[in-house]
Protein backbone atom coordinates (compact mmCIF):
# COMPACT_ATOMS: atom_id res chain seq x y z
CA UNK A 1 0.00 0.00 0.00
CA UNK A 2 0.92 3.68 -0.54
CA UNK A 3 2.16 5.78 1.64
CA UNK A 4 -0.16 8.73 1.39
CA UNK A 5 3.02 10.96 2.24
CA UNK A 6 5.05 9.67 -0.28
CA UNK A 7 3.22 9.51 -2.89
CA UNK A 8 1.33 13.28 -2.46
CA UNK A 9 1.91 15.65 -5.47
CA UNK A 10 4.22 18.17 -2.78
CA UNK A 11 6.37 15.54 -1.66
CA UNK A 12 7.26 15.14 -5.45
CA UNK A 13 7.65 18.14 -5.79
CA UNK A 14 9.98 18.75 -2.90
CA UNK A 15 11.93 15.63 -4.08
CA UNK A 16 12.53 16.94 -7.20
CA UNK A 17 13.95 20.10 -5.49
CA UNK A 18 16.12 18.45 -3.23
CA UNK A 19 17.52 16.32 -6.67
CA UNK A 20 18.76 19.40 -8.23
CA UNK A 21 20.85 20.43 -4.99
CA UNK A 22 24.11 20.28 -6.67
CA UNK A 23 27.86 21.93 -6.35
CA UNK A 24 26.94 24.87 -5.35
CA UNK A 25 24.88 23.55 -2.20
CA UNK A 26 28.41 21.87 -1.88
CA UNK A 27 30.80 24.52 -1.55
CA UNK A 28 27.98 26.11 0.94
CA UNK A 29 27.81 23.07 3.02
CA UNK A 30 31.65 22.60 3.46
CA UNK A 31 32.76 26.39 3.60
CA UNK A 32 29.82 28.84 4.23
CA UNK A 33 30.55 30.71 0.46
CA UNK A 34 29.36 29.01 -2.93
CA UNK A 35 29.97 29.65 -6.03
CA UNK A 36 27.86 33.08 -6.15
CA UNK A 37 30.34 34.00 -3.04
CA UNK A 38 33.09 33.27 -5.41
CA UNK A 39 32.19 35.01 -8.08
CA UNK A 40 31.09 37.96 -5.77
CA UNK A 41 34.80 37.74 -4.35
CA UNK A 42 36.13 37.30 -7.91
CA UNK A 43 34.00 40.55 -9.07
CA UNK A 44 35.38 42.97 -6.24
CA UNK A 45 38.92 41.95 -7.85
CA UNK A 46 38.75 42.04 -11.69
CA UNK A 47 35.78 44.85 -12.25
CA UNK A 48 34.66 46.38 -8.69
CA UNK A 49 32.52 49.09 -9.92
CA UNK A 50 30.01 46.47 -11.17
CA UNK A 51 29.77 45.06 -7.59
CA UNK A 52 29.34 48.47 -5.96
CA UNK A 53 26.23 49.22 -8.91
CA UNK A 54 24.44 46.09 -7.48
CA UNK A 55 25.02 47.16 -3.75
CA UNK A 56 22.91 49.94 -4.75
CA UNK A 57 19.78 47.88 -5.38
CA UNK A 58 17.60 45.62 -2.99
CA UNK A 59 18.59 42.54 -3.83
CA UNK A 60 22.00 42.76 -5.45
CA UNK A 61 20.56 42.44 -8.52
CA UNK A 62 19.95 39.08 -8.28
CA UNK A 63 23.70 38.18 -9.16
CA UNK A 64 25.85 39.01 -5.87
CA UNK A 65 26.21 37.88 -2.11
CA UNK A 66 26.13 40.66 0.07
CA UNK A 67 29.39 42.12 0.76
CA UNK A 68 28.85 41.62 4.89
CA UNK A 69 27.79 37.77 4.46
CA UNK A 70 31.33 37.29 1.95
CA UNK A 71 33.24 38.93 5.03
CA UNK A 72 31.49 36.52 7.34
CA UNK A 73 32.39 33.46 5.44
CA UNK A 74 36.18 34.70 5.17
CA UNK A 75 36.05 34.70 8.47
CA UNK A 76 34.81 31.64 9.05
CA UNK A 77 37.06 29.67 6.78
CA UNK A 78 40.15 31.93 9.06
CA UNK A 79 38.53 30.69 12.14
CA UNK A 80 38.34 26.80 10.65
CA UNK A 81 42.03 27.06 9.46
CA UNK A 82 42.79 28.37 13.02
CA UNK A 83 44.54 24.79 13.91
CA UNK A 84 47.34 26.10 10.97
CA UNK A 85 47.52 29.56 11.69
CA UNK A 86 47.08 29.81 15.35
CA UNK A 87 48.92 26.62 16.57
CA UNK A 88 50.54 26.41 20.44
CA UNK A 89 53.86 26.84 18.49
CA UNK A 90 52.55 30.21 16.64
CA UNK A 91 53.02 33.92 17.24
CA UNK A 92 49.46 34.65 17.28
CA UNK A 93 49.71 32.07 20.69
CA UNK A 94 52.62 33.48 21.90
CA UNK A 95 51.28 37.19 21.74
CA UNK A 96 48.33 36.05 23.56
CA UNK A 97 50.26 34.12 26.04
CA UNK A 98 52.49 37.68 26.26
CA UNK A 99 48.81 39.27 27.13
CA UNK A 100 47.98 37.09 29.40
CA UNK A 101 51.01 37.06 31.39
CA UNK A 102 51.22 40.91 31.95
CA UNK A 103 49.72 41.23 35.62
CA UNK A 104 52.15 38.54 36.61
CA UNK A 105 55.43 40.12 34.90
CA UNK A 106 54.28 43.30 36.27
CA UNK A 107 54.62 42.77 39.55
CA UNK A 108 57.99 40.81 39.72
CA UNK A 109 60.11 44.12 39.55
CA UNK A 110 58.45 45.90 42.33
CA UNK A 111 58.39 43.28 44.53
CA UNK A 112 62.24 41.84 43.49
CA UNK A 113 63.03 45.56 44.81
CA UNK A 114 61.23 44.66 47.84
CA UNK A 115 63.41 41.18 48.81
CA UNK A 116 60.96 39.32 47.44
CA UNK A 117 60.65 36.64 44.63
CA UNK A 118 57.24 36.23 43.03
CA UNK A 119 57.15 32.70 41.45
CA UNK A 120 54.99 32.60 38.15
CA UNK A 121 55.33 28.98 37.82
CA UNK A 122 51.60 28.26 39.05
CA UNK A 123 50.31 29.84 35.86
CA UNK A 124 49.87 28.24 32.82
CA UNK A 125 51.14 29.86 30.45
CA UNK A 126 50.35 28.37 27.69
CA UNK A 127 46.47 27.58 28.98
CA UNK A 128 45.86 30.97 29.73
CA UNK A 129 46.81 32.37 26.40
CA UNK A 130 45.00 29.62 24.87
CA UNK A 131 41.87 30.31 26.44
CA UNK A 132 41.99 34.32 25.99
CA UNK A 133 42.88 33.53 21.91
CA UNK A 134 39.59 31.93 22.01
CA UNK A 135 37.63 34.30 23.52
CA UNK A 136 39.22 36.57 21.55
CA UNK A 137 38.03 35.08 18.06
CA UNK A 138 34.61 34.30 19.20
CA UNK A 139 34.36 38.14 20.30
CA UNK A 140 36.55 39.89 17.78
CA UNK A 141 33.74 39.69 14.79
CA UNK A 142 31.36 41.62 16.92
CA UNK A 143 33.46 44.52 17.41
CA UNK A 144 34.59 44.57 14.17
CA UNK A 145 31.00 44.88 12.65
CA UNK A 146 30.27 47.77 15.22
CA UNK A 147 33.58 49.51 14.27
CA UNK A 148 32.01 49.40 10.82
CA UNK A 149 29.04 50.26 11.12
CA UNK A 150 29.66 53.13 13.09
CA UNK A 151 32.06 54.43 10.40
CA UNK A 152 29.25 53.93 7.90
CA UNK A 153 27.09 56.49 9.95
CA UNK A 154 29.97 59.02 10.00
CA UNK A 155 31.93 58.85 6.69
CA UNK A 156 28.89 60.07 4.38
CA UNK A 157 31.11 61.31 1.57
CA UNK A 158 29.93 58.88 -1.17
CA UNK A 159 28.41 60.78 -4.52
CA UNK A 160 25.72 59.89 -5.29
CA UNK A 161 24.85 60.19 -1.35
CA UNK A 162 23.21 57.11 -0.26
CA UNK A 163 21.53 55.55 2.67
CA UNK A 164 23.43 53.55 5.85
CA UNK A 165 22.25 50.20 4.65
CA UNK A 166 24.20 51.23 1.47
CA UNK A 167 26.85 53.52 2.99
CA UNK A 168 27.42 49.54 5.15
CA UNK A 169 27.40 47.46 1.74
CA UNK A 170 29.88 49.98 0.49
CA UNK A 171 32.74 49.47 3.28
CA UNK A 172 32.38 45.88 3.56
CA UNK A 173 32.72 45.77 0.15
CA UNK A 174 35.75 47.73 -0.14
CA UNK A 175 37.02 45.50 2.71
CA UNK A 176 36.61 42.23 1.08
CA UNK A 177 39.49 41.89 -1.57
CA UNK A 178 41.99 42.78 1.39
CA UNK A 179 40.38 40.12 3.87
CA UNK A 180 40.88 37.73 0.79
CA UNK A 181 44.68 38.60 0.92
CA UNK A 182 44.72 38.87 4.58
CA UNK A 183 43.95 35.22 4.97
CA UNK A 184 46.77 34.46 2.14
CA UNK A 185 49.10 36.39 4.00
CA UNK A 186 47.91 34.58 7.69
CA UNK A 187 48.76 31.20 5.68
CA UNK A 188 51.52 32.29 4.24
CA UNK A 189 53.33 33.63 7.52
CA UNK A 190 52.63 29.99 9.49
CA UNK A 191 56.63 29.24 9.54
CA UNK A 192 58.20 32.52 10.35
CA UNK A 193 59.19 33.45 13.68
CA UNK A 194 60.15 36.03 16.21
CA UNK A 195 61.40 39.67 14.52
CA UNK A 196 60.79 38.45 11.10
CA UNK A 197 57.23 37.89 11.46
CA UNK A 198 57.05 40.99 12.98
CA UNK A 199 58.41 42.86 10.01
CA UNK A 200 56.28 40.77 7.53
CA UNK A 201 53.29 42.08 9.64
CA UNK A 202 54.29 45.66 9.82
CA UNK A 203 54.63 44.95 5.51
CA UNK A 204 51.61 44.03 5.38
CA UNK A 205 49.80 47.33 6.85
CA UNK A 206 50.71 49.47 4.23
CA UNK A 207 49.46 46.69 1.71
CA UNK A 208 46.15 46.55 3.37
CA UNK A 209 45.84 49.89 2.97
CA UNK A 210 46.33 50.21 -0.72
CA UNK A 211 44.26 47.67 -0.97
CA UNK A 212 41.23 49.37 0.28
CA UNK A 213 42.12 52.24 -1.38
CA UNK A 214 42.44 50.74 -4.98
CA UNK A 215 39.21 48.92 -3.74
CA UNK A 216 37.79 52.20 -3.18
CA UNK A 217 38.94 53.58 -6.71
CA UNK A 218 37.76 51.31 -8.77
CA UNK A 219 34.52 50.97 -7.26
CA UNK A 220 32.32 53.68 -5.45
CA UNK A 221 34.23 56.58 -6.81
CA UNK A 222 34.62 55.13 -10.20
CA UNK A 223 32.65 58.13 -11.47
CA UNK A 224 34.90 61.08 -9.62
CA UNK A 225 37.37 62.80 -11.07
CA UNK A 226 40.90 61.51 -10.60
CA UNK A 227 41.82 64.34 -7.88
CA UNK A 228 38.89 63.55 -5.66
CA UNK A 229 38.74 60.05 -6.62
CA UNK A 230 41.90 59.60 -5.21
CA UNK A 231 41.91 61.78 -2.00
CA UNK A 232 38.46 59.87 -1.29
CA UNK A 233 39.67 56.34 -1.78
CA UNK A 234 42.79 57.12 0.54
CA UNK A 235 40.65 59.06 3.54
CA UNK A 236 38.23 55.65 3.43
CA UNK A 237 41.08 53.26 3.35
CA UNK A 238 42.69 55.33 5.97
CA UNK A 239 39.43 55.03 8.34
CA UNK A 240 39.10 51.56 7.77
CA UNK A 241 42.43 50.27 8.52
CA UNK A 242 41.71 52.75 11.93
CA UNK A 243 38.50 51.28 12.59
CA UNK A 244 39.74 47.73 11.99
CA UNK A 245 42.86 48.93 14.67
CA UNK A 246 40.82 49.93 17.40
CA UNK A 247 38.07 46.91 17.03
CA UNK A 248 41.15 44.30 17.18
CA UNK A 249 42.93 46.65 20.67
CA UNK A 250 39.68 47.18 22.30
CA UNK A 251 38.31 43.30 21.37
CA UNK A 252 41.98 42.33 22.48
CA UNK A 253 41.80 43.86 25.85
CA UNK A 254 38.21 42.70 26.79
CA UNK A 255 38.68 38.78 25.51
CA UNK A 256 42.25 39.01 27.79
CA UNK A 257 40.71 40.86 30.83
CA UNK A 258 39.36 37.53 32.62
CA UNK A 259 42.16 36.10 32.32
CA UNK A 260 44.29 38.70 33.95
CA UNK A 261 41.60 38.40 36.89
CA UNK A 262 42.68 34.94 37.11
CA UNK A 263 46.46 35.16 37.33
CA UNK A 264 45.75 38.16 39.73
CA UNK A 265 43.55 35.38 42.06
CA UNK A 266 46.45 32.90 41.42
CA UNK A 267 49.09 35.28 42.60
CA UNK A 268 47.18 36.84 45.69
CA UNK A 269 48.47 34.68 48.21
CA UNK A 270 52.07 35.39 47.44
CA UNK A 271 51.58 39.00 47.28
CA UNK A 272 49.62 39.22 50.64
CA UNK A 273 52.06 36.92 52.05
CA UNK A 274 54.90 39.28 50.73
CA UNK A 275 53.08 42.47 51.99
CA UNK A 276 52.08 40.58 55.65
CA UNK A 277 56.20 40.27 55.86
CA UNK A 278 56.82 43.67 54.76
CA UNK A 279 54.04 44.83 57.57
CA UNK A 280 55.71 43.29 60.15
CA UNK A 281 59.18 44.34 59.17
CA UNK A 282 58.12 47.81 59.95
């Protein structure tokens, strides 16, 4: 016998939908951006001022992610690649261990000046910078987003003027191609160590930078002319490597703050012991 589900005119229907889920559904399944992500990604590249045109209308035109959901699956494919990038042997750990450690290595001076020895050994180094880089990337995205969106209420120096929504579409858009080489770069930088990964970093700034900037050029002020096309593109590029600054410091400091509390609660019976002594020394 039948089954009266089965065999029902919508469940054909909805079978034949679910046969033509194909590659596309694929990509989106493994990393969050399919092949309309791509070819977003691909767009903001080769011929940006086509990208930018469809940010202008409701629905992109029906060809184009939106630039904010392309950012968000960059960052999820940086936070999935994490195990590569962000290893116990990387610099991103070690800087976070550095963080993490600062209450502690504060307070051995002062109190070495005092007589007394402050012994970090209890702390975990490597634990507590773990656990701070992971509060940090779960956090980090939300600040970032803020960052940007209060930028998009400030800078209002596109022509044609257009609304926040758009004004929003606009900088993650211009953000995009540089978060593209950003991850490269991330990748790219797994096996270098100590000053030369700092000066790679420090490289990379300035290349972040243009990139917005040519970003910027090519796309929303495509129509300018070339003076004001290019003091705009560098004065947006310029705020959104700023904003992008303070969301990573003040996102830093906030995801590392517990765990200063906790080598602080660690460390409070040596320093009340030390101060008990000091007390009754005088």
């Amino acid at each position: 016998m039948d089954n009266p589900e089965t065999s029902s005119p919508s469940f054909a229907r909805d079978l034949t939908g679910a046969q033509r889920v194909g590659s596309d559904e694929f990509f989106y399944d493994i990393f969050g951006v399919n092949l309309k992500g791509l070819k977003s990604i691909w767009t903001l590249i080769k011929r940006p001022v086509d990208y930018f045109e469809a940010a202008t209308l409701p629905d992109w035109g029906g060809k184009h992610w939106p630039s904010i959901r392309i950012w968000l699956g960059l960052m999820g494919i940086l936070v999935a690649l994490q195990f590569i990038w962000a290893s116990d042997s990387s610099e991103m750990t070690a800087m976070f261990q550095m963080l993490a450690m600062i209450p502690g290595e504060s307070l051995v001076e002062p109190m070495a000046r005092d007589g007394f020895t402050l012994d970090l050994s209890e702390l975990d180094r490597a634990e507590l910078g773990k656990t701070a880089f992971k509060r940090w990337v779960f956090i980090y995205p939300f600040f970032f987003i803020a960052a940007m969106c209060a930028l998009a209420l400030i800078f209002r120096a596109w022509k044609p003027a257009v609304s926040f929504v758009v004004r929003l579409r606009y900088i993650f858009a211009i953000i995009v191609p540089a978060s593209v080489f950003g991850i490269l770069s991330t990748l790219a930088m797994v096996n270098i160590s100590g000053q030369a990964y700092m000066i790679v970093s420090f490289l990379s700034m300035p290349i972040m930078i243009c990139l917005y900037a040519i970003t910027a050029y090519r796309g929303p002020f495509y129509k300018l002319d070339t003076g004001e096309r290019i003091g705009l593109s560098l004065v947006i590029a310029l705020l959104i490597f700023s904003a992008l600054f303070l969301a990573q410091f003040i996102s830093m400091i906030i995801a590392t703050m517990p765990t200063w509390m906790e080598v602080t609660e660690t460390l409070r019976p040596q320093i009340e012991a030390a101060r008990a002594i000091r007390d009754a020394a005088n």
